[in-house]
Protein backbone atom coordinates (compact mmCIF):
# COMPACT_ATOMS: atom_id res chain seq x y z
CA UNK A 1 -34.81 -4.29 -5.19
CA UNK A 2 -34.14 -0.82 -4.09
CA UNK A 3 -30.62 -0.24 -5.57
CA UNK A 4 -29.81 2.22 -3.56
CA UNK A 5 -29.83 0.51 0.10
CA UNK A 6 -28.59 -2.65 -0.92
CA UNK A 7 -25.47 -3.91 0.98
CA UNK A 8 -22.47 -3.37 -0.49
CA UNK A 9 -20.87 -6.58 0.45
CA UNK A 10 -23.77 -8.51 -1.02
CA UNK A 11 -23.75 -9.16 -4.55
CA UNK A 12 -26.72 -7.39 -6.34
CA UNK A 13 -29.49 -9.79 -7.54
CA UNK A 14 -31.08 -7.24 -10.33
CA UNK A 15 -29.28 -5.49 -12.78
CA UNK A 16 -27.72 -2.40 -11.94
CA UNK A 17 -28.93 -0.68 -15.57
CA UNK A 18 -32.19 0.04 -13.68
CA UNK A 19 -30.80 2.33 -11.47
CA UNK A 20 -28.47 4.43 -13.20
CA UNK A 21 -25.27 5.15 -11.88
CA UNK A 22 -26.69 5.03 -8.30
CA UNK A 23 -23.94 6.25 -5.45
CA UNK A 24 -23.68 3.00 -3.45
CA UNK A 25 -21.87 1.40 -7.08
CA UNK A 26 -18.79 2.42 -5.53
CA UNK A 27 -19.53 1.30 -2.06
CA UNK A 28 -19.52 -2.74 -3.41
CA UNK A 29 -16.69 -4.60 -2.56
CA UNK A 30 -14.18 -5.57 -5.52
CA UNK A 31 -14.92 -9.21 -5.42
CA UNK A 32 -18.30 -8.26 -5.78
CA UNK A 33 -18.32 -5.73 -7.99
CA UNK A 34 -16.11 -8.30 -10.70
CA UNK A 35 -18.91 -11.04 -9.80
CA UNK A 36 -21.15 -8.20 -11.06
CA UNK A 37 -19.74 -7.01 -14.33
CA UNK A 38 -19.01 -10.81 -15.31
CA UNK A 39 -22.75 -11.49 -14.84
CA UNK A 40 -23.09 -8.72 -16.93
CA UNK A 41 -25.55 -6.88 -14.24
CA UNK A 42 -23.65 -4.57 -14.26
CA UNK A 43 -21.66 -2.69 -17.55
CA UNK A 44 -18.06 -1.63 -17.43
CA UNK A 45 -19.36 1.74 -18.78
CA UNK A 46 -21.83 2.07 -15.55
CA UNK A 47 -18.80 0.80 -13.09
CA UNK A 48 -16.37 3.73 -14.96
CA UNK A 49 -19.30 6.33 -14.82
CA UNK A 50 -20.01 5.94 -10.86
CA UNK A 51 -15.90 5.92 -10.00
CA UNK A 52 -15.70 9.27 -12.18
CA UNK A 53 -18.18 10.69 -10.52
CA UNK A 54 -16.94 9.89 -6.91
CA UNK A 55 -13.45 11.38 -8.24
CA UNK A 56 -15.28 14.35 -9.57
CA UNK A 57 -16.74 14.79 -6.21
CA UNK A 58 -14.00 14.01 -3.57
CA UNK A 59 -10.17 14.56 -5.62
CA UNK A 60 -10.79 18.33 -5.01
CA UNK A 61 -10.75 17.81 -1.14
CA UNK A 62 -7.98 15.58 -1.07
CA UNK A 63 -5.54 15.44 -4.70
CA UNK A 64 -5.06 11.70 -4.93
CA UNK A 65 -5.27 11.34 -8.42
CA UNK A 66 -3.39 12.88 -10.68
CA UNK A 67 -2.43 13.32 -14.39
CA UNK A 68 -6.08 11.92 -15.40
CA UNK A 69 -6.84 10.07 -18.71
CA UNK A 70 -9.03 11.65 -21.18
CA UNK A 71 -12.62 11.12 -20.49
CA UNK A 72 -13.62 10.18 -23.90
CA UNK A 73 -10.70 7.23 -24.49
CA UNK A 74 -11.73 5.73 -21.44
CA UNK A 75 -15.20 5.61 -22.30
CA UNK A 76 -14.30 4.29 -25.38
CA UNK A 77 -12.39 1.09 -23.18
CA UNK A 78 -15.08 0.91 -21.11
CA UNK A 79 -17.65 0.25 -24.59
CA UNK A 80 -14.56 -2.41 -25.34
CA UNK A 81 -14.85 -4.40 -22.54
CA UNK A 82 -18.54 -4.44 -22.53
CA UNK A 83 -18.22 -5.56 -26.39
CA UNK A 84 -15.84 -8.50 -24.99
CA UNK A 85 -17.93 -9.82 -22.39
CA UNK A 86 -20.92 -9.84 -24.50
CA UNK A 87 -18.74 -12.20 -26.83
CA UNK A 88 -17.79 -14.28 -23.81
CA UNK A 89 -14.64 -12.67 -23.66
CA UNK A 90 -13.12 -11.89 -19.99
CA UNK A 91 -9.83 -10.55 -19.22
CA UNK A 92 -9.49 -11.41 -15.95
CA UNK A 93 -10.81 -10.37 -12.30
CA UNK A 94 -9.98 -6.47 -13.58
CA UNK A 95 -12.49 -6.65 -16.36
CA UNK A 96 -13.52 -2.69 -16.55
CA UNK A 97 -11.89 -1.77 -13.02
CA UNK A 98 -10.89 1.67 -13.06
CA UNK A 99 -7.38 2.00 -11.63
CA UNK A 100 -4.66 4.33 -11.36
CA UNK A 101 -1.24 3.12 -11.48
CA UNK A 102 1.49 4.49 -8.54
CA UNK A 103 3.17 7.46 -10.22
CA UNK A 104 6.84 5.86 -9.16
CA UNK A 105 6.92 2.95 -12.04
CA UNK A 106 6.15 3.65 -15.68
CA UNK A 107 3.02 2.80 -17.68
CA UNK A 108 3.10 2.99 -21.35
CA UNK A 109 1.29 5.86 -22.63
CA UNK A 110 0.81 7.68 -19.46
CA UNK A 111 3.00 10.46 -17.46
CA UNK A 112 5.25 8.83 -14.71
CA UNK A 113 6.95 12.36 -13.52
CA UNK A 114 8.11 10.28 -10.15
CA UNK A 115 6.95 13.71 -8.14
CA UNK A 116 10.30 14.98 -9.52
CA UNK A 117 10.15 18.20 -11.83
CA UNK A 118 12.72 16.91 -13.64
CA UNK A 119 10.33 14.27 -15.11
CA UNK A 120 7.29 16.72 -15.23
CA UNK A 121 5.14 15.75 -18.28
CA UNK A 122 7.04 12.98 -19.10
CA UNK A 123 5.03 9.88 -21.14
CA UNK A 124 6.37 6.73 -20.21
CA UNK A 125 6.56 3.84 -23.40
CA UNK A 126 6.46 0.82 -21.24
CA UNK A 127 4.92 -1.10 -18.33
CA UNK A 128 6.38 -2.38 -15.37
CA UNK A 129 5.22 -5.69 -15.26
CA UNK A 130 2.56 -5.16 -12.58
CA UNK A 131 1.17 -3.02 -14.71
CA UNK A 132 1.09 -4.93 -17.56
CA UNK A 133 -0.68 -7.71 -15.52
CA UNK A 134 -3.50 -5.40 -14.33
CA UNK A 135 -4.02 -4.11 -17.83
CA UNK A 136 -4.08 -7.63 -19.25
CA UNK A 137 -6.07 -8.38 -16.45
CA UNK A 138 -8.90 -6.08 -17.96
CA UNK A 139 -8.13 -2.81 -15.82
CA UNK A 140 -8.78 0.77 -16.80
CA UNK A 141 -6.14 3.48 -16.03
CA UNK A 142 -7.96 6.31 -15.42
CA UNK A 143 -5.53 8.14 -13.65
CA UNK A 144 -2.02 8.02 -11.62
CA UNK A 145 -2.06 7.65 -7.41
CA UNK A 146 0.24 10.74 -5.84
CA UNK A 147 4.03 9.83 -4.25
CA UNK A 148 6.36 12.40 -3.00
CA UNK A 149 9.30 12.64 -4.96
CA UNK A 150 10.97 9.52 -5.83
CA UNK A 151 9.13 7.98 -3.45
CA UNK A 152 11.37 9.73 -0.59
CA UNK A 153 9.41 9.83 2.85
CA UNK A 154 6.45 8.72 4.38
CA UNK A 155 3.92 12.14 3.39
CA UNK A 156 2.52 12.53 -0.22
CA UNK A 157 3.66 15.68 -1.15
CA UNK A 158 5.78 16.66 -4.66
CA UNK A 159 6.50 20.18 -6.53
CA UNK A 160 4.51 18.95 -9.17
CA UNK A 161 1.32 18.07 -7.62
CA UNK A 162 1.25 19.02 -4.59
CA UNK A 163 0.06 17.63 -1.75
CA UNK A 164 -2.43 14.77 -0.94
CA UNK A 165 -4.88 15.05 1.88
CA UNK A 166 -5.58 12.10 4.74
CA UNK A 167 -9.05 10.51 4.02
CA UNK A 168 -10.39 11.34 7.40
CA UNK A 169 -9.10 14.71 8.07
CA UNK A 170 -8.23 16.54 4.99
CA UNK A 171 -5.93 19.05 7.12
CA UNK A 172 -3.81 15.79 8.05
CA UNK A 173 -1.48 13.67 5.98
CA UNK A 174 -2.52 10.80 3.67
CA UNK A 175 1.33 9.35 4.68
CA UNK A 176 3.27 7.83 2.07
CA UNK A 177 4.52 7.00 -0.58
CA UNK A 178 1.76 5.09 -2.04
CA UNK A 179 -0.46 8.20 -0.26
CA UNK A 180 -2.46 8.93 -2.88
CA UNK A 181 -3.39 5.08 -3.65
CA UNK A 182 -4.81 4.87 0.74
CA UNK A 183 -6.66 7.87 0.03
CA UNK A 184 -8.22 6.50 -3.22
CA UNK A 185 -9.22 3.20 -1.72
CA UNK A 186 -10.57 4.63 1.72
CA UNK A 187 -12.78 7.35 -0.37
CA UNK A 188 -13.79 4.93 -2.94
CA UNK A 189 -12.16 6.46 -5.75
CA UNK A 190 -10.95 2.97 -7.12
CA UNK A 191 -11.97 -0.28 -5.90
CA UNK A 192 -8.21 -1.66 -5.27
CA UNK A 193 -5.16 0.31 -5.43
CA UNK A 194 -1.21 -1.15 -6.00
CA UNK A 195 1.18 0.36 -4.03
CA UNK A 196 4.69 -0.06 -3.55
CA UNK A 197 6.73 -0.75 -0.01
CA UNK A 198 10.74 0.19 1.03
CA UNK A 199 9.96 1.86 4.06
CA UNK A 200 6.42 1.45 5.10
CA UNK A 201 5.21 2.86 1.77
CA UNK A 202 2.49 0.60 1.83
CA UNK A 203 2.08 0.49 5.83
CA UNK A 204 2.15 3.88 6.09
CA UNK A 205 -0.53 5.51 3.92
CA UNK A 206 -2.68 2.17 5.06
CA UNK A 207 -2.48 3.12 8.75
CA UNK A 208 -3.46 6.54 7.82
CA UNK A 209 -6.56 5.90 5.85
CA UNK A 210 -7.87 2.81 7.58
CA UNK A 211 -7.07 0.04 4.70
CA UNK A 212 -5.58 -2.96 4.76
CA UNK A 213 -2.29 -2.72 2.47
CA UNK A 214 0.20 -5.79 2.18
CA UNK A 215 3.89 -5.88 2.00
CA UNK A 216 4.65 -8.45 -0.01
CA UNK A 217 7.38 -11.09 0.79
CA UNK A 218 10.54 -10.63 -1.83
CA UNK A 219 10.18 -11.95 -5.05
CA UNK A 220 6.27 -12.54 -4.65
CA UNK A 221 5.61 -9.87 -6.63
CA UNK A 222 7.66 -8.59 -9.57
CA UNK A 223 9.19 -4.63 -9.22
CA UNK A 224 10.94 -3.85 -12.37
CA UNK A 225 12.25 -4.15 -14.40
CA UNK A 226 15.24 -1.61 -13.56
CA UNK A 227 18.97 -1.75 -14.59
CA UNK A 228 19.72 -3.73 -11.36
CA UNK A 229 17.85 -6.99 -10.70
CA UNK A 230 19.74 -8.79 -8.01
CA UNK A 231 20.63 -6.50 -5.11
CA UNK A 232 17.10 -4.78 -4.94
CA UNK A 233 15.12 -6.79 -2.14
CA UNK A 234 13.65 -3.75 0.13
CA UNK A 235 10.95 -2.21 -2.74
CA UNK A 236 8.12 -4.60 -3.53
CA UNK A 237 4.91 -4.04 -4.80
CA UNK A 238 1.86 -5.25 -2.95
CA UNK A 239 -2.08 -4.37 -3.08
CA UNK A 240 -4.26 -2.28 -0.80
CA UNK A 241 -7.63 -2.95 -0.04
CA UNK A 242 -10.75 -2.52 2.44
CA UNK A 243 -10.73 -6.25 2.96
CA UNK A 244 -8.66 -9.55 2.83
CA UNK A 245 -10.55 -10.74 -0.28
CA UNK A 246 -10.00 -8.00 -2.07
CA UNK A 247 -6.44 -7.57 -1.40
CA UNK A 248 -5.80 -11.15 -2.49
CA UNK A 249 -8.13 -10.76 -5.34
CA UNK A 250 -5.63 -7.73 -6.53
CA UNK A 251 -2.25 -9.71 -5.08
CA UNK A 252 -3.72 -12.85 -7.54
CA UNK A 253 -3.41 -10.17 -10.30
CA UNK A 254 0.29 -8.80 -9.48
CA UNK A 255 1.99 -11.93 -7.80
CA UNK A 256 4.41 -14.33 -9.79
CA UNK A 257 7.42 -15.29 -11.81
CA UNK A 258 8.55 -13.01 -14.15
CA UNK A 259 11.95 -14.55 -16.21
CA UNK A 260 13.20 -10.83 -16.03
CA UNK A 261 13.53 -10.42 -12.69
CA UNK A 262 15.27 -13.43 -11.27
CA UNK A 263 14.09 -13.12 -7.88
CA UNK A 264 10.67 -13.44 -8.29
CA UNK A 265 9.10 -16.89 -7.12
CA UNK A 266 7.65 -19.63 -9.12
CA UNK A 267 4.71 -21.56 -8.87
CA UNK A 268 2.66 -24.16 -10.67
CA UNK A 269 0.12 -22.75 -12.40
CA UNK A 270 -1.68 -19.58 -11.92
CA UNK A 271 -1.97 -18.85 -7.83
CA UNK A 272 -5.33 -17.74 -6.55
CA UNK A 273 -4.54 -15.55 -3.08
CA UNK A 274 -8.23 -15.75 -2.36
CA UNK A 275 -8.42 -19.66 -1.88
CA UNK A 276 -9.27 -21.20 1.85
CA UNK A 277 -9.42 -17.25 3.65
CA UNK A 278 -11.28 -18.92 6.20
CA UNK A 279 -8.90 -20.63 8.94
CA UNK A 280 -9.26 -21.71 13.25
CA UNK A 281 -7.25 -19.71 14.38
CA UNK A 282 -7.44 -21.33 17.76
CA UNK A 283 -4.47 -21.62 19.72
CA UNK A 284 -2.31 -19.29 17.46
CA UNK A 285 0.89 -17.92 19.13
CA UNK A 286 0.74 -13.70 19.17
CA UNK A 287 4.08 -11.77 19.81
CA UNK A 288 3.42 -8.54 20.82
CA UNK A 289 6.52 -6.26 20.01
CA UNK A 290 4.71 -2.82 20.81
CA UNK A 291 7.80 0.07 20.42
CA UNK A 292 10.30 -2.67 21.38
CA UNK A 293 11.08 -2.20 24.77
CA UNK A 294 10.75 1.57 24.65
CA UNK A 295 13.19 1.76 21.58
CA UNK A 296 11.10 3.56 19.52
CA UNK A 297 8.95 7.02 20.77
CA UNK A 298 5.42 7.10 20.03
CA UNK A 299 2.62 9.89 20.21
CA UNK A 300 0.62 9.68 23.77
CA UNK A 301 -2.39 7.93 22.93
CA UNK A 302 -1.16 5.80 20.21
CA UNK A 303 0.58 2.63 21.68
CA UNK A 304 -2.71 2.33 23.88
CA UNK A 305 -5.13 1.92 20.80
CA UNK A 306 -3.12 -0.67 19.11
CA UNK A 307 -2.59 -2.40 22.12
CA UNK A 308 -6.28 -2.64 22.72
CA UNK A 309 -6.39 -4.01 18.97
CA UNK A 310 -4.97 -7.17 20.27
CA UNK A 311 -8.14 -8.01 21.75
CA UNK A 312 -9.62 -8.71 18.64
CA UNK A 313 -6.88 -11.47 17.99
CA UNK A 314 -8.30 -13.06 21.46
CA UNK A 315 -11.64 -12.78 20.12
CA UNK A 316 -10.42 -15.31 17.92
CA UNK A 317 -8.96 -17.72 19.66
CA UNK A 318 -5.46 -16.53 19.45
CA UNK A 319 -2.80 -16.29 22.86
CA UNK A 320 -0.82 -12.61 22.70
CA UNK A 321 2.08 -12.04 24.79
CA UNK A 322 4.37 -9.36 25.32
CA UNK A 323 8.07 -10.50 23.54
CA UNK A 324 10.82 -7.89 22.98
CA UNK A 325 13.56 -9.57 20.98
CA UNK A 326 17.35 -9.35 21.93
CA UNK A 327 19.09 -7.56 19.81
CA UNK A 328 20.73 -4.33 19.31
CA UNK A 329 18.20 -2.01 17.66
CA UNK A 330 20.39 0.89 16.83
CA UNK A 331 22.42 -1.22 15.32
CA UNK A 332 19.95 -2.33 13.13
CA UNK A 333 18.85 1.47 12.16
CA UNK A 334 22.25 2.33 11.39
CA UNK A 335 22.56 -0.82 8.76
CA UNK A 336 19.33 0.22 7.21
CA UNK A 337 19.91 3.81 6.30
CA UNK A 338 23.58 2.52 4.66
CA UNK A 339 21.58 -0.06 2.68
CA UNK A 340 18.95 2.45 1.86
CA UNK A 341 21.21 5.09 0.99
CA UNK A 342 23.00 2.40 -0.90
CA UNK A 343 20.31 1.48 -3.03
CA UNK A 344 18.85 4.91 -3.62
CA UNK A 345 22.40 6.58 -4.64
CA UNK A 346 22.49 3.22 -7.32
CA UNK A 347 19.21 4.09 -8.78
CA UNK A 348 19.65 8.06 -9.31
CA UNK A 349 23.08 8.73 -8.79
CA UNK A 350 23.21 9.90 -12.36
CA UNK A 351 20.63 12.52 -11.74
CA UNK A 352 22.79 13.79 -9.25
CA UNK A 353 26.07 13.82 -11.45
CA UNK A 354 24.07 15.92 -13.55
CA UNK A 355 24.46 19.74 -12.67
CA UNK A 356 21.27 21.05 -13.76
CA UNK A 357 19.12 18.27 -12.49
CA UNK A 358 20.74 17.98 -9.29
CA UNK A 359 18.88 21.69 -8.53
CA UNK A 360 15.93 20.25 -8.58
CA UNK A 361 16.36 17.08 -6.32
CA UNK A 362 14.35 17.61 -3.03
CA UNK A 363 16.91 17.77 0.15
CA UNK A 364 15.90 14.34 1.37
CA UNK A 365 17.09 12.62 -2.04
CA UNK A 366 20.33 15.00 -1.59
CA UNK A 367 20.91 13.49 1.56
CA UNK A 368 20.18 9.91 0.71
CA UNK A 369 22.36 10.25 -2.59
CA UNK A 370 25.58 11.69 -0.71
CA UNK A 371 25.62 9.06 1.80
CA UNK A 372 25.14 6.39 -0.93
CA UNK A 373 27.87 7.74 -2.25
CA UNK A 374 30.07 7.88 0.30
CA UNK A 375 29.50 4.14 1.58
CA UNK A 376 32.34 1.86 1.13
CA UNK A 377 31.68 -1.82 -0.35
CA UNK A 378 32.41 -2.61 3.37
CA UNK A 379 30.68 -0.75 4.71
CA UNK A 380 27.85 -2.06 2.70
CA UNK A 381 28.70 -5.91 3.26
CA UNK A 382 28.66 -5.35 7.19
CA UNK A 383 25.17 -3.61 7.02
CA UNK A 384 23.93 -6.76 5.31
CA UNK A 385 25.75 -8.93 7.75
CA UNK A 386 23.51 -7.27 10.46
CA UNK A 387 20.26 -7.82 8.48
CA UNK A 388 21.50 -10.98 8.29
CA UNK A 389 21.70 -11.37 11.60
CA UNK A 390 18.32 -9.56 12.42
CA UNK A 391 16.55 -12.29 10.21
CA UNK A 392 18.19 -14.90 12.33
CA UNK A 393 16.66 -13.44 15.15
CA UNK A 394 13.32 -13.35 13.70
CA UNK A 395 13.40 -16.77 12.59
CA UNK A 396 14.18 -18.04 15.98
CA UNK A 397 11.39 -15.86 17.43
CA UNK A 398 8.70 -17.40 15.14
CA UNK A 399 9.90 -20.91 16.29
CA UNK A 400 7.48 -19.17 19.32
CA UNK A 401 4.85 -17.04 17.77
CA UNK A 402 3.02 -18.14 14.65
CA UNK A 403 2.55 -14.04 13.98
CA UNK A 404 4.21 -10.84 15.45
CA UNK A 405 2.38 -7.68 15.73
CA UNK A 406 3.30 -3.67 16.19
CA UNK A 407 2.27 -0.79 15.24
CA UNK A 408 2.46 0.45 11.98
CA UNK A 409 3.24 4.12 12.44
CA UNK A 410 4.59 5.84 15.93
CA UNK A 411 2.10 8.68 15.24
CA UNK A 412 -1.48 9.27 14.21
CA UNK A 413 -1.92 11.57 10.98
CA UNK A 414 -0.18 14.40 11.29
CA UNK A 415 -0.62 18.13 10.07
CA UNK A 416 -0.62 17.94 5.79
CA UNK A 417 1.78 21.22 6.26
CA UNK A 418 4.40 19.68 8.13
CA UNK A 419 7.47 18.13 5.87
CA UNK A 420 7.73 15.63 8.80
CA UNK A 421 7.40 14.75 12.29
CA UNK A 422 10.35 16.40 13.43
CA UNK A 423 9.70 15.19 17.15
CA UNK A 424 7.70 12.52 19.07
CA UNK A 425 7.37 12.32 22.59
CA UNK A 426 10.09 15.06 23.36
CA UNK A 427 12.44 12.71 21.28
CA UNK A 428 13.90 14.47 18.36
CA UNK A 429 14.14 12.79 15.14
CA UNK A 430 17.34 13.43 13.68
CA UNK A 431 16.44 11.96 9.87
CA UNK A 432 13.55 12.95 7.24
CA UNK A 433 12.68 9.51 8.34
CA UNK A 434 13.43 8.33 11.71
CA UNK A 435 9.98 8.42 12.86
CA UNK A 436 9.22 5.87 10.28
CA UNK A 437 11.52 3.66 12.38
CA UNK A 438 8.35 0.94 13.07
CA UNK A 439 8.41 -0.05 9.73
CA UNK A 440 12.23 -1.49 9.38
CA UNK A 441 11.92 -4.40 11.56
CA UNK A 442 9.83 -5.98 8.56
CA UNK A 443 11.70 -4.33 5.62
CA UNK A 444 15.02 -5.68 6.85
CA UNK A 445 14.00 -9.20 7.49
CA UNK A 446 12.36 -9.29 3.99
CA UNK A 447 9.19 -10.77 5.63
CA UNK A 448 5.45 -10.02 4.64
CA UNK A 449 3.39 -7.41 6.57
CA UNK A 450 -0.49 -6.50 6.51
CA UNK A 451 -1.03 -3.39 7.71
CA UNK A 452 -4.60 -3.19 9.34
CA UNK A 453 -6.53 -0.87 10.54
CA UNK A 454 -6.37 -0.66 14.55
CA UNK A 455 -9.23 2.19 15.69
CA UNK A 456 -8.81 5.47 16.33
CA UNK A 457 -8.05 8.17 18.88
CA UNK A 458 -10.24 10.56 20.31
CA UNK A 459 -9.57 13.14 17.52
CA UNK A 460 -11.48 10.81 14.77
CA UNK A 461 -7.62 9.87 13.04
CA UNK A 462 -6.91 6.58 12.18
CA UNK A 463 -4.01 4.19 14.16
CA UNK A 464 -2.67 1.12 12.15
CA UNK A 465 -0.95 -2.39 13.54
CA UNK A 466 1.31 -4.21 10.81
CA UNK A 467 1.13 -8.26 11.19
CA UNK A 468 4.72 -9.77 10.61
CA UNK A 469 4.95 -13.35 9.05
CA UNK A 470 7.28 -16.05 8.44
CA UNK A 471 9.14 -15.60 5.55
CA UNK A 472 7.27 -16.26 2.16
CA UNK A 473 3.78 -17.04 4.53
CA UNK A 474 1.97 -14.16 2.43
CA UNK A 475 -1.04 -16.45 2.44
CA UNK A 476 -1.02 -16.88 6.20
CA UNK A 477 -1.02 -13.21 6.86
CA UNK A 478 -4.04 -13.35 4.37
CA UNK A 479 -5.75 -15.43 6.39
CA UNK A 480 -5.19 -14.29 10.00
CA UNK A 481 -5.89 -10.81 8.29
CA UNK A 482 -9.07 -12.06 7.11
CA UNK A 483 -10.19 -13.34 10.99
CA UNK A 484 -9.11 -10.08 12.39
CA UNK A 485 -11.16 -8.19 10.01
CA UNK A 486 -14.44 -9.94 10.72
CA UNK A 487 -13.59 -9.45 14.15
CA UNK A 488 -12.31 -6.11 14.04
CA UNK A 489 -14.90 -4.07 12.04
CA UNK A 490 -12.37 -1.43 11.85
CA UNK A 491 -12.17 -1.09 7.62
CA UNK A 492 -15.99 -0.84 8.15
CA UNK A 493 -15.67 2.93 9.39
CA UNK A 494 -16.27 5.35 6.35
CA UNK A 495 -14.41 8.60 6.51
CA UNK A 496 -16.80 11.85 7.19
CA UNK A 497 -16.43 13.03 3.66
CA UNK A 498 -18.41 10.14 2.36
CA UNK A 499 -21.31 11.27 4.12
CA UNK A 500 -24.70 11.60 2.61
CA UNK A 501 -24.63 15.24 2.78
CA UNK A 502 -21.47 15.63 0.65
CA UNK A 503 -22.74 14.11 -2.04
């Protein structure tokens, strides 16, 4: 077999050994690439050798990857886990996947800095507990994935590493805050990527970089542990992925119970995301919520290409209709930003009480901090009185639609140089993160939402559309995510910069 023109989504039927560490290694899906490695036709140290490469080659263009491991160790982990499989020992569906852990949570042994300087060079001496699943599942950190600062806005930028580049147009931004994870996973840097999701931090970057990235309903996934375990259901971790069954090969990985955080869900048993994919989706119910009546200012060009998205949820056998819900969406903005604040005053107000750190907090977390701490407990317990009652109205919508669908971003990829869309459609945006305002629907209802790739404009950027489910019907999403993308063949569109010539 000629190694190097065989399909990446087809398993390989030779061993790989016989062709080196041939480019198209990295092009394999991640199912079948861990089919591969447990068939031992392919080694961990071949699978480690072709990502390193690709990082070698593309990083410099775009800085997703930061604070890399030493070459040498990983090697050395890579020999390990060919050493257990040859004793007919597998760790899981990770065996020898090189990964890179979102620098936002801490991995033991490895600098978290958070994008903050004031945690530059820090080593971290314990997992979060997605972490320690993927590295008991068998996976390699290599690296860390680039956030901005505390995870604070939706483009990847920090005083510590800078700033990462969008996949397609390295001029544009990757989006954020799991930026540097999109980029990695669009430019086949890693096979799968985690990323974590407040505000779209998932969405966002996915959108962006044409990959499919999953917001995960609360409690499917453990985040934490922190010092507060109850009140913190808007950050969840998810996976991101160029396909359905690699996300839920990833989400198999993360999701679960975990007795420290209370809130997570159990189940019996070990839960495989990847079972029954394949569904009729004949005579599914499609609510199209486009900018909500004109509530929410997009860039010319982009509302069109999502809406012609929705065709490819005809294609298969779905009915989409045009639904705004009642209810009073300012309302609803001004109740997130005082839970927000809320929550991010709670988790770094001591940096902030702290003279000499406080210099170094970025404006945004300034702002967010203040406000936190200026909320009053009432003020606090009416905000979640209208999430509350923005759930409510959710829950009677999907008594309608099986699915609801908008876009995932108001604007394409912007310019990497910008801090932030300041204005969008001659509307002004009067917060670091107003024109993020897509994303909150979701976030506040505490449903699940697929991002997916939805085309592109004329320019070459990539536009996103976010799939909202019931409430705990991750598998669902997974599903009609699965039929879109088959239909779709958006994910299938490589960025220029993998192009045979810049290799």
């Amino acid at each position: 077999m000629d190694c190097i023109s065989a399909a990446p989504d087809a398993l390989p039927t030779t061993a790989h050994s016989a062709c080196g560490n041939a480019p198209d290694l990295v092009e394999w899906t991640a199912t079948a690439l861990s089919q591969a490695i447990h068939d031992r036709q392919v080694s961990c140290v071949e699978v480690l050798e072709a990502y390193l490469a690709q990082i070698d080659r593309l990083n410099p263009i775009v800085n997703a990857l930061v604070a890399p491991v030493g070459r040498e160790g990983l090697r050395a982990q890579a020999q390990e886990r060919d050493a257990q499989l040859a004793r007919g020992i597998s760790l899981g569906s990770l065996h020898g996947f090189p990964q890179a852990p979102k620098d936002i949570m801490p991995v033991a042994g490895m600098v978290t800095t958070r994008g903050s300087p004031i945690f530059a060079g820090q080593v971290t001496q314990a997992d979060a507990v997605v972490f320690e699943r993927m590295r008991a599942g068998g996976a390699l950190f290599v690296a860390r994935t680039n956030s901005p600062e505390f995870g604070l806005g939706g483009h990847t930028f920090n005083p510590v590493y800078g700033t990462t580049r969008n996949a397609f147009d390295p001029q544009r931004s990757a989006g954020g805050s799991s930026g540097g994870a999109g980029v990695a996973v669009a430019l086949r840097m890693l096979p799968v990527a985690d990323g974590s999701d407040m505000m779209g931090s998932l969405r966002t970057p996915s959108a962006f970089n044409n990959v499919y990235g999953l917001r995960t309903s609360i409690g499917c996934v453990p985040h934490g542990p922190t010092d507060e375990v109850f009140f913190q259901q808007f950050s969840v971790v998810g996976p991101m992925a160029r396909n359905i069954p690699d996300l839920a090969m990833l989400l198999s990985v993360q999701a679960g119970f975990d007795a420290r955080l209370p809130l997570t869900r159990r189940s019996e048993g070990p839960q495989d995301w990847s079972w029954a994919l394949e569904r009729d989706f004949r005579g599914t119910r499609i609510g199209w919520l486009g900018d909500l009546g004109g509530h929410l200012p997009t860039e010319p060009g982009l509302l069109d290409t999502c809406r012609a998205a929705l065709g490819h949820f005809k294609t298969i056998g779905c009915a989409v209709e045009e639904v705004t819900p009642a209810f009073d969406f300012e309302q609803m903005w001004r109740a997130w930003i005082d839970l927000r604040s809320f929550m991010v005053a709670g988790a770094n107000a001591a940096l902030y009480r702290d003279t000499a750190r406080r210099a170094l907090l970025k404006p945004e977390a300034l702002w967010e901090i203040e406000r936190g701490l200026a909320l009053s407990a009432m003020a606090v317990y009416d905000a979640a009185k209208v999430r509350s009652a923005w759930y409510q109205t959710l829950r009677q919508l999907f008594e309608t639609f099986d699915f609801l669908v908008l876009p995932a971003t108001q604007v394409f990829p912007f310019d990497a140089e910008l801090d932030w869309p300041h204005q969008i459609a001659g509307r002004d945006m009067d917060t670091y993160h107003r024109w993020m305002q897509a994303v909150v629907p979701a976030t506040m209802a505490g449903l699940p939402a697929l991002s997916a790739p939805a085309g592109f404009n004329a320019q070459g950027l990539p536009a996103g559309i976010q799939i909202l489910a019931p409430a705990q019907a991750d598998h669902a999403l997974l599903q009609i995510g699965h039929a879109y993308d088959q239909a779709s063949g958006y994910a299938r569109v490589r960025s220029p910069l993998l192009a045979a010539e810049h290799r």
